[in-house]
N, C-alpha and C. Protein backbone atom coordinates (compact mmCIF):
# COMPACT_ATOMS: atom_id res chain seq x y z
N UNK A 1 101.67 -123.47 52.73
CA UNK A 1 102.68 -122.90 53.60
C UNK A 1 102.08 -122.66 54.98
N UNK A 2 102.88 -123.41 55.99
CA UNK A 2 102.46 -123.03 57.53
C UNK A 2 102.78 -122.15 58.15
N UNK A 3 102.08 -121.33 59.16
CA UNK A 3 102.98 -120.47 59.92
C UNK A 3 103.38 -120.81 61.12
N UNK A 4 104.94 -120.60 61.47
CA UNK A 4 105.79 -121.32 62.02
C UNK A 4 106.41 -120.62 62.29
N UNK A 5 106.75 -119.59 62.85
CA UNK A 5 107.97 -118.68 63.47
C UNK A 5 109.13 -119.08 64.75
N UNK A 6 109.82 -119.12 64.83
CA UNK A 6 110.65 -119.36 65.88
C UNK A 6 110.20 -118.71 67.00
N UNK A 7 111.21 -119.34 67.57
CA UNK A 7 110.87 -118.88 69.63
C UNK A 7 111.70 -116.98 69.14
N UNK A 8 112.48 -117.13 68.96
CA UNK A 8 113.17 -115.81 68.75
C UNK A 8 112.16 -114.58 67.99
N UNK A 9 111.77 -115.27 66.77
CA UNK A 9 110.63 -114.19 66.04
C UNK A 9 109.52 -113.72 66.59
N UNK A 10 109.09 -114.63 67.44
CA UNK A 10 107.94 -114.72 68.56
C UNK A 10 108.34 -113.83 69.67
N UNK A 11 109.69 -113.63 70.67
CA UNK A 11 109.71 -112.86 71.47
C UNK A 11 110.41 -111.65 70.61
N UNK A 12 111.06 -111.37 69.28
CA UNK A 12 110.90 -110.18 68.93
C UNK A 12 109.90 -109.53 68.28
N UNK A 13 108.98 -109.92 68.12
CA UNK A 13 107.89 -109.21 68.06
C UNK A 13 106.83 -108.66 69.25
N UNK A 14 107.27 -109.70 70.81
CA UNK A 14 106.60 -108.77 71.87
C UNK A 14 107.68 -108.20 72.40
N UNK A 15 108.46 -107.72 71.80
CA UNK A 15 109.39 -106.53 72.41
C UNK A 15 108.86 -105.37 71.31
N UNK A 16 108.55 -106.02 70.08
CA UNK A 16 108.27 -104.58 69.14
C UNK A 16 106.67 -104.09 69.29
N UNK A 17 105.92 -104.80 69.23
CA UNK A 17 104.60 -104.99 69.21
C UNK A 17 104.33 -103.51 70.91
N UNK A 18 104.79 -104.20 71.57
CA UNK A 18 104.03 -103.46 72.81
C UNK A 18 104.94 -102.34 72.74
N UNK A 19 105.91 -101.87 72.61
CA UNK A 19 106.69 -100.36 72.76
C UNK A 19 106.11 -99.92 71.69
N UNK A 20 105.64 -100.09 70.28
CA UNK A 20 105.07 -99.89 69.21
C UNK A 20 103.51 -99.45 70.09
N UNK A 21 103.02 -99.94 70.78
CA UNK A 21 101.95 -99.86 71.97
C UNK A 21 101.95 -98.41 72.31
N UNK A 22 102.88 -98.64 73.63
CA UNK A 22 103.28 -97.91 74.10
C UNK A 22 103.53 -95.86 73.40
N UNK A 23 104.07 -96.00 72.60
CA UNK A 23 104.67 -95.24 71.60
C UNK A 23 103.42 -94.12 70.96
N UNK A 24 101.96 -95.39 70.43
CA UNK A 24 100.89 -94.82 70.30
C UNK A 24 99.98 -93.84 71.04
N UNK A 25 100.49 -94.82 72.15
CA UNK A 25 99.96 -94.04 73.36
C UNK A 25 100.25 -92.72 73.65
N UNK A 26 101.06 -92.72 73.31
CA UNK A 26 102.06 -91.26 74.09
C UNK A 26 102.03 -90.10 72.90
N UNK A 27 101.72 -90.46 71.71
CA UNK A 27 101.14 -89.88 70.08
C UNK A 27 99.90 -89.34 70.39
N UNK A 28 99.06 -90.17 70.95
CA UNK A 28 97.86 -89.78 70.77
C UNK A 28 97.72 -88.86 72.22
N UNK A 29 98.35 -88.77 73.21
CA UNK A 29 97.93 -88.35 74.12
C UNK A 29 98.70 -86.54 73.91
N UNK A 30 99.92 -86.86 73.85
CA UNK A 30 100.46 -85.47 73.31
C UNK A 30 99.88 -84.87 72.00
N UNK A 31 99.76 -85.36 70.86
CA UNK A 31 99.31 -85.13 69.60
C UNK A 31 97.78 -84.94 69.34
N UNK A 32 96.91 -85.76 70.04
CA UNK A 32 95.17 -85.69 69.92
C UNK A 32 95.18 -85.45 71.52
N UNK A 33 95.33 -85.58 72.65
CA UNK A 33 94.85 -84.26 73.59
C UNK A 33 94.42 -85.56 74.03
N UNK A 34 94.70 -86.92 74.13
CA UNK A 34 93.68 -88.12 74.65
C UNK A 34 94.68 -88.31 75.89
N UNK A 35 94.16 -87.85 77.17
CA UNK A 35 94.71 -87.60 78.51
C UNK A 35 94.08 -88.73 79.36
N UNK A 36 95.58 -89.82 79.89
CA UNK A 36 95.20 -91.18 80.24
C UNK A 36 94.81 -91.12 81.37
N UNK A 37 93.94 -92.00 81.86
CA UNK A 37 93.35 -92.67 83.36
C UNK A 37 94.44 -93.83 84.20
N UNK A 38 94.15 -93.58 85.52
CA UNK A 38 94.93 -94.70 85.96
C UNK A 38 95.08 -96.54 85.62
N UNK A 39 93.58 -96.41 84.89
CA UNK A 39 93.78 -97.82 83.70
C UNK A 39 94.81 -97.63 82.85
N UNK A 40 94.68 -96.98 81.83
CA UNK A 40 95.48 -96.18 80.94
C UNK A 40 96.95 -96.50 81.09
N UNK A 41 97.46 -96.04 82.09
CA UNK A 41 98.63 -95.68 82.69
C UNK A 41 99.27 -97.43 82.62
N UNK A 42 97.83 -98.20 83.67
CA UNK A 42 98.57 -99.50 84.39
C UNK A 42 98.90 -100.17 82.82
N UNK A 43 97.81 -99.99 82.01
CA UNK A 43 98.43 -101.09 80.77
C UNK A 43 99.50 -100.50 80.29
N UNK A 44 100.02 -99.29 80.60
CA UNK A 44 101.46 -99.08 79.73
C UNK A 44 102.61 -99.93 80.47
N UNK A 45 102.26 -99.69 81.50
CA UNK A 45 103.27 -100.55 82.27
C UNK A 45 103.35 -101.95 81.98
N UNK A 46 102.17 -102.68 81.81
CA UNK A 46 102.26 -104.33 81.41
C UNK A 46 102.71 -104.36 79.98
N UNK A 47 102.53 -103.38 79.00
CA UNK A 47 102.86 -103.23 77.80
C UNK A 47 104.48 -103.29 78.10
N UNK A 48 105.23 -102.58 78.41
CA UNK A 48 106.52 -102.52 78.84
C UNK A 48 106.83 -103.55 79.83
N UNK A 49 106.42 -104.33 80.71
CA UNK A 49 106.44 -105.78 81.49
C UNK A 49 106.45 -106.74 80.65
N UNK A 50 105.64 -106.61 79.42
CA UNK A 50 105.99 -107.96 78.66
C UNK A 50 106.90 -107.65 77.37
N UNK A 51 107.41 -106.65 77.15
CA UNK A 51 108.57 -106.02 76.20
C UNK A 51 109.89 -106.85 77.27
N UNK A 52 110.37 -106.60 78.14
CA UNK A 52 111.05 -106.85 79.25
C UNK A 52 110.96 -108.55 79.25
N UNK A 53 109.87 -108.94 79.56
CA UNK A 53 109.64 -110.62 79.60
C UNK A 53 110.32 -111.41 78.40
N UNK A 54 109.98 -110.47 77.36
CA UNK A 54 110.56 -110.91 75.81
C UNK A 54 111.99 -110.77 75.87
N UNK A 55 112.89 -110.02 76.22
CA UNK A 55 113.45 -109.68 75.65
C UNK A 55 114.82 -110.79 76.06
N UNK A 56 114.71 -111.58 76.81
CA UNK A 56 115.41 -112.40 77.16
C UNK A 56 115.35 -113.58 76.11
N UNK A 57 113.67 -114.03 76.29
CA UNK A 57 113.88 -115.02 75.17
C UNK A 57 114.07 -114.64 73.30
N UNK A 58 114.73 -113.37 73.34
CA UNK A 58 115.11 -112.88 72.18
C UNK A 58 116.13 -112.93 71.59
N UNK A 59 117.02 -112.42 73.26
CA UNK A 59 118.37 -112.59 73.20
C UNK A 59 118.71 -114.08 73.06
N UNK A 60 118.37 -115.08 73.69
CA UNK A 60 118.64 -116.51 73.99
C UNK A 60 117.71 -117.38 72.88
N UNK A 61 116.62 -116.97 73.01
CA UNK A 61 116.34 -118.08 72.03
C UNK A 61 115.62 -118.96 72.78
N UNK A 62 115.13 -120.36 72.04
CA UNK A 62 114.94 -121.78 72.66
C UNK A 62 114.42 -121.85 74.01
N UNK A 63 115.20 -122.14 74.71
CA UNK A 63 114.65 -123.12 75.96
C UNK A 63 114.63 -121.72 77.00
N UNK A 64 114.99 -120.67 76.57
CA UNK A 64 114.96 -119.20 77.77
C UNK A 64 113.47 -118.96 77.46
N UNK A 65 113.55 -118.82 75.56
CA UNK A 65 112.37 -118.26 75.32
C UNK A 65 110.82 -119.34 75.66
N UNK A 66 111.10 -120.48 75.59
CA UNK A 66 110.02 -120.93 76.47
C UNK A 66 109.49 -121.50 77.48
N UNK A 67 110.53 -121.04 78.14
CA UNK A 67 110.58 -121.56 79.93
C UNK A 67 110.27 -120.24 80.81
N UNK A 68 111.27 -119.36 80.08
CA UNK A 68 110.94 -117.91 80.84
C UNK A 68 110.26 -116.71 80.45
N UNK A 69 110.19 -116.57 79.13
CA UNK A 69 109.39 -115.23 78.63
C UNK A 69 108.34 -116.08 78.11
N UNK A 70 107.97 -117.03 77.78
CA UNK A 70 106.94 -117.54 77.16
C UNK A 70 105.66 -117.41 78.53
N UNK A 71 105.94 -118.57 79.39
CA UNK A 71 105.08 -117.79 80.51
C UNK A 71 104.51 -116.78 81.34
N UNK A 72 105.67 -115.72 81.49
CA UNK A 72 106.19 -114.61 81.83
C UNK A 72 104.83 -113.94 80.98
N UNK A 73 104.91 -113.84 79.89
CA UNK A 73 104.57 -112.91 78.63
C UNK A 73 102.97 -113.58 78.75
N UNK A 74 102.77 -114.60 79.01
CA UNK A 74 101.36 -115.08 79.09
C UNK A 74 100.83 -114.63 80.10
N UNK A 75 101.32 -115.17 81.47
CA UNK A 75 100.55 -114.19 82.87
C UNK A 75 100.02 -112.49 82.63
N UNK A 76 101.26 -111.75 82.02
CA UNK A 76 100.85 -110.37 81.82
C UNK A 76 100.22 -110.34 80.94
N UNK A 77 99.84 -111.10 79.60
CA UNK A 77 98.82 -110.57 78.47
C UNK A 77 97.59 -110.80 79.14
N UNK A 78 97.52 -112.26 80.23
CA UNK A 78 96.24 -112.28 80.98
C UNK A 78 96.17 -110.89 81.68
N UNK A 79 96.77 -110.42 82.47
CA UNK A 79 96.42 -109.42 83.28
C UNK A 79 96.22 -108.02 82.06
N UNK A 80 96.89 -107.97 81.17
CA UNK A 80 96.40 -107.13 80.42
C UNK A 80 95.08 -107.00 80.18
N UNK A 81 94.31 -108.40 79.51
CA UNK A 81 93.51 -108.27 79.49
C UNK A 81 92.29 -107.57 80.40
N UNK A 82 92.62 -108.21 81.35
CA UNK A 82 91.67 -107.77 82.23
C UNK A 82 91.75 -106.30 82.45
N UNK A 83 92.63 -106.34 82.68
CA UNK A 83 92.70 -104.11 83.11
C UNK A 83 91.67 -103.86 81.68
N UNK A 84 92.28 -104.34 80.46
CA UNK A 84 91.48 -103.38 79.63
C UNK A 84 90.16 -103.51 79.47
N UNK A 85 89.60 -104.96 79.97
CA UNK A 85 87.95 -105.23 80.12
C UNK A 85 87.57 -104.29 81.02
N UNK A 86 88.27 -104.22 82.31
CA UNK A 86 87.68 -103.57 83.70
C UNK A 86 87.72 -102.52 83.47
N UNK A 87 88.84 -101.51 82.85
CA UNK A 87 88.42 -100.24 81.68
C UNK A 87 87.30 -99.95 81.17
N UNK A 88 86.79 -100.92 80.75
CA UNK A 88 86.31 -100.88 79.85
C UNK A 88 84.56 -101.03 80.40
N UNK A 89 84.38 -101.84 80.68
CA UNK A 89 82.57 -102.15 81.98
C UNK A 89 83.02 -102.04 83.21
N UNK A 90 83.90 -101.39 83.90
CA UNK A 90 83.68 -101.15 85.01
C UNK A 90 84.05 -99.50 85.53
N UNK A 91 85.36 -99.79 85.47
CA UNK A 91 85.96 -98.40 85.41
C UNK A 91 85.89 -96.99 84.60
N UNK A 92 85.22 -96.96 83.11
CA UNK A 92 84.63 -96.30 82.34
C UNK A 92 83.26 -95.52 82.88
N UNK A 93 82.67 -96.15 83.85
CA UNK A 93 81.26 -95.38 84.03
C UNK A 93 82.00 -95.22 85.53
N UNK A 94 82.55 -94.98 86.09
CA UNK A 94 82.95 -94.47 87.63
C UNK A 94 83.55 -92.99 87.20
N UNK A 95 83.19 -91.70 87.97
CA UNK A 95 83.57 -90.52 87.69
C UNK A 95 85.05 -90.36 88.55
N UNK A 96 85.67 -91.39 89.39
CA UNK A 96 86.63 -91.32 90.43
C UNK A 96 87.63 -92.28 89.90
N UNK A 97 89.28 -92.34 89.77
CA UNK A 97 89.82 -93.39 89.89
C UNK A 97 90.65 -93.47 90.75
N UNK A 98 90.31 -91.93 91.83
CA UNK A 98 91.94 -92.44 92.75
C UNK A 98 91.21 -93.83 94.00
N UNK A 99 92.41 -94.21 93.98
CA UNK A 99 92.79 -95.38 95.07
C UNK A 99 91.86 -96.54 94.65
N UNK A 100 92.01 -97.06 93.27
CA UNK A 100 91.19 -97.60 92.62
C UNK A 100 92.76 -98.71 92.39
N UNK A 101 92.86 -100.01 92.32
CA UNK A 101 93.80 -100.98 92.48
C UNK A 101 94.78 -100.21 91.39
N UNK A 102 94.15 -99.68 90.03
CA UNK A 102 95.02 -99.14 89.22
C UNK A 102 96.04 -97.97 90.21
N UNK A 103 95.39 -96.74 90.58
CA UNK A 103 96.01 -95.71 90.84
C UNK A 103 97.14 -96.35 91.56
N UNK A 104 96.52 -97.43 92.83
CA UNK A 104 97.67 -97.73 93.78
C UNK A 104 98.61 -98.41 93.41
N UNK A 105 98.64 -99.72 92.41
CA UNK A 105 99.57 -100.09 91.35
C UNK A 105 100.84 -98.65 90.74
N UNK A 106 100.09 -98.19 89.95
CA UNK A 106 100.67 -96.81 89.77
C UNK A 106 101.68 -96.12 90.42
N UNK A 107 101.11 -95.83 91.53
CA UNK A 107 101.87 -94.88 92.25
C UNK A 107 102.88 -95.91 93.26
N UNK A 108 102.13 -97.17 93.86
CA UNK A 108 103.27 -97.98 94.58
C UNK A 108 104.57 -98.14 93.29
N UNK A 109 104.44 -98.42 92.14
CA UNK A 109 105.71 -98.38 91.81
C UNK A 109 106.56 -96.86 91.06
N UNK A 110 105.46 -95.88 91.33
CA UNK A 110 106.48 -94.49 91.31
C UNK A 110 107.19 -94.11 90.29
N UNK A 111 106.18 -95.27 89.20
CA UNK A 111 106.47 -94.60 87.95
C UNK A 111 106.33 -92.81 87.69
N UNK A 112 104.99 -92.80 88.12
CA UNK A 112 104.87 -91.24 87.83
C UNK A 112 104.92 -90.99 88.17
N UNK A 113 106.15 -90.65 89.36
CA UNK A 113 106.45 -89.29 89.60
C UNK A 113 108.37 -89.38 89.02
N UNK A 114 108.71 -90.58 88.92
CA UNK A 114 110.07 -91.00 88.38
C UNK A 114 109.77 -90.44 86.58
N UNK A 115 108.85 -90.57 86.02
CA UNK A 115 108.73 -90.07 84.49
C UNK A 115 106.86 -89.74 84.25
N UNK A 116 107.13 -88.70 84.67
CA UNK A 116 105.42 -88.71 84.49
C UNK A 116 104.79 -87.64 83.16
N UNK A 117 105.74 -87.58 82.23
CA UNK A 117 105.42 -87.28 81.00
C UNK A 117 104.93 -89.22 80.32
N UNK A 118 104.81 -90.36 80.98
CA UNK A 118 104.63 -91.18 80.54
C UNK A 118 103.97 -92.03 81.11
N UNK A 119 103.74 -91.66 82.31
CA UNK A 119 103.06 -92.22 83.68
C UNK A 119 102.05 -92.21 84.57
N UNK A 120 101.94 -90.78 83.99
CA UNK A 120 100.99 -89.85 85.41
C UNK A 120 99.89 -90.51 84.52
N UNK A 121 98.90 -90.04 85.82
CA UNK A 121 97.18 -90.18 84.78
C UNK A 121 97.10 -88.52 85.16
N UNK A 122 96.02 -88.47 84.01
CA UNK A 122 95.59 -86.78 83.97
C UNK A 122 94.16 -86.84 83.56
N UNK A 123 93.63 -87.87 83.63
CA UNK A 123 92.01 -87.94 83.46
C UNK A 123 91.07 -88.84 84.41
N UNK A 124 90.16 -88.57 84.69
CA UNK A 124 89.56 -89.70 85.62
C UNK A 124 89.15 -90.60 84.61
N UNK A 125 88.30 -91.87 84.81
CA UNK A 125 88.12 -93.07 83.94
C UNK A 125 87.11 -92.82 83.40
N UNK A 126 86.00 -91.74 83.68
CA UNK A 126 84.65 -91.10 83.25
C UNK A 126 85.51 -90.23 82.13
N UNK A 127 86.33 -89.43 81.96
CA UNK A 127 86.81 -88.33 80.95
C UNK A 127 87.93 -88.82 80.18
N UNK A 128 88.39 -90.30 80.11
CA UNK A 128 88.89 -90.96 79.70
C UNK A 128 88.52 -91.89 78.62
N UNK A 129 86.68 -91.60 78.48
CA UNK A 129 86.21 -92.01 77.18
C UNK A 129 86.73 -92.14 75.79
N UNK A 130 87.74 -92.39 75.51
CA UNK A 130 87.94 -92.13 74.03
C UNK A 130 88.39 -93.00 72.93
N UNK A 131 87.82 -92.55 71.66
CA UNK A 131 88.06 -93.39 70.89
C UNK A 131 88.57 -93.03 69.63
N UNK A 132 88.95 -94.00 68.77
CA UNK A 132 89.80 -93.46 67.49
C UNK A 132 89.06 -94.77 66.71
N UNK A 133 88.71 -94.29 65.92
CA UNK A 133 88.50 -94.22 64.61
C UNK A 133 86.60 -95.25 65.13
N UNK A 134 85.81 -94.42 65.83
CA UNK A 134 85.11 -95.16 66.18
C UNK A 134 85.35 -96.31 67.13
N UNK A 135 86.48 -96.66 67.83
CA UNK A 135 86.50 -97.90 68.89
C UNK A 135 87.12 -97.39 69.90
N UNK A 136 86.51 -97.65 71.25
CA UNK A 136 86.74 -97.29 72.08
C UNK A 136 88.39 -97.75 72.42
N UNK A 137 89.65 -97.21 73.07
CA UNK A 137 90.32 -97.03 73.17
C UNK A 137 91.14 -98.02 73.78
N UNK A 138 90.10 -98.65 74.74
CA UNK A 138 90.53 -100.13 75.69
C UNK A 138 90.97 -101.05 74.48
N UNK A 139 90.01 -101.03 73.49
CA UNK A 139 90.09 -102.50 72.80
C UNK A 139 91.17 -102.54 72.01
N UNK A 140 91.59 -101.32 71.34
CA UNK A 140 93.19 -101.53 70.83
C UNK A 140 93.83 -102.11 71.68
N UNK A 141 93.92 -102.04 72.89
CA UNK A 141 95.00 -102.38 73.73
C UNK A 141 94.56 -104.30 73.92
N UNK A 142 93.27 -104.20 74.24
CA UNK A 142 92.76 -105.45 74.24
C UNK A 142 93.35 -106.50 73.42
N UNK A 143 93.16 -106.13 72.06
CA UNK A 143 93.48 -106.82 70.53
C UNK A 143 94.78 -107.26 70.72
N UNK A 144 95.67 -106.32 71.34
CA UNK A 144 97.27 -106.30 71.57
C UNK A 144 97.87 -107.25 72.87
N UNK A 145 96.88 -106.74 73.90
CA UNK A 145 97.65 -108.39 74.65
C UNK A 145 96.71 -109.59 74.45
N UNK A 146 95.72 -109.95 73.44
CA UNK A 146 95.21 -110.74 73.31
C UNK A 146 96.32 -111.54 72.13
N UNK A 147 96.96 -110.67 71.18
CA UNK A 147 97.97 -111.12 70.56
C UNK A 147 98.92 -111.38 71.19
N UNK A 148 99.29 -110.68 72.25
CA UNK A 148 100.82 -110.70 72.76
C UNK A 148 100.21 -112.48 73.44
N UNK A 149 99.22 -112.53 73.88
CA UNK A 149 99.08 -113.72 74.87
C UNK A 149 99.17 -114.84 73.63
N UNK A 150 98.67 -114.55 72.63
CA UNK A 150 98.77 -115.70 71.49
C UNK A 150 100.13 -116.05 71.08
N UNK A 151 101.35 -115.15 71.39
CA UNK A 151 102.76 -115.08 70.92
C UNK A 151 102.84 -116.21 71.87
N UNK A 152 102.74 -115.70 73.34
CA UNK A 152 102.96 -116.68 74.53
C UNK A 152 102.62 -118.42 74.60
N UNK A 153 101.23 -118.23 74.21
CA UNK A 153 100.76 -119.53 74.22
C UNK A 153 101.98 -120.03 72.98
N UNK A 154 102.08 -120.31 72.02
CA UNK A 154 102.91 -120.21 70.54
C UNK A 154 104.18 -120.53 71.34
N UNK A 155 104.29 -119.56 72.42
CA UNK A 155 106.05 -120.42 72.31
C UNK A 155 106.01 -121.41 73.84
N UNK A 156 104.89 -121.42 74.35
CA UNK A 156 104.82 -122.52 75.51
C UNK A 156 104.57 -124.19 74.53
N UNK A 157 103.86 -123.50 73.55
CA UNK A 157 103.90 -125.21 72.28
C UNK A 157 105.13 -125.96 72.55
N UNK A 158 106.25 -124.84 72.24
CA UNK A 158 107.79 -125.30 72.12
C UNK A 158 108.32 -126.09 71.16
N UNK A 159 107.73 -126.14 69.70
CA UNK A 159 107.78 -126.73 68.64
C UNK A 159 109.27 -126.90 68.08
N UNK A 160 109.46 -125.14 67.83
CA UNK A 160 111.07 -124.92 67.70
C UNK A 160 112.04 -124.50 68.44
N UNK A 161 112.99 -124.43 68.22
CA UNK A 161 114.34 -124.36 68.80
C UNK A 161 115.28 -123.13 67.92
């Protein structure tokens, strides 16, 4: 038996996958006291950018889902990635994150101050160390647009319809 999912199963799962993301995030930060950095923050937003990218080729299907969210959904799992590497060896040992490309990302689009029970950062990237269950915190997120980018690649194939 192959695995073979449709264009549709493929973009409903990066609509569930990253708000499922998202969701954790906001668990662990209210619930375990894990208070996000302006990294932090920017991947919620691409987490929710490629929920959004999906959700078209969810509704539509086929030729939406891999013309428009299929690429769409690939550019941002790339950029995901990276925030959570640069999290991760770069931004992790700096005791400062304002006016750091994240913060200004951030705040140019005004998420947090429009919902900043979900937005704001409240830790610098030095006190932002944290991890669950032994792994540092970036790489969940890592694992997740490294999948979400594998959904992408999967429906740029364009096998099914």
């Amino acid at each position: 038996m192959t695995f073979d999912p449709t264009p549709r199963q493929l973009c409903a799962a990066a609509v569930v996958v990253p708000l499922a993301g998202v969701a954790t995030a906001l668990v662990t930060q209210y619930g375990l006291d894990m208070q996000p950095c302006p990294w932090c923050v920017l991947q919620r937003v691409i987490f929710l950018a490629i929920a959004l990218a999906a959700l078209p080729g969810l509704l539509a299907g086929g030729t939406t889902a891999r013309w428009f969210s299929g690429p769409l959904m690939g550019v941002l799992a790339l950029c995901g990635v990276a925030t959570a590497l640069w999290q991760h060896f770069v931004a992790s040992s700096s005791t400062s994150c304002a006016l750091t490309l994240a913060d200004r990302i951030n705040r140019g689009l005004g998420l947090d101050e429009a919902l900043p029970q979900v937005f704001a950062s409240y830790a610098s990237c030095a006190e932002a160390k944290a991890a669950l269950l032994g792994v540092p915190y970036e790489f969940y997120s890592l694992a997740l647009f490294v999948g979400l980018g594998a959904a992408a690649s999967w429906l740029l194939r364009g096998q099914r319809g």
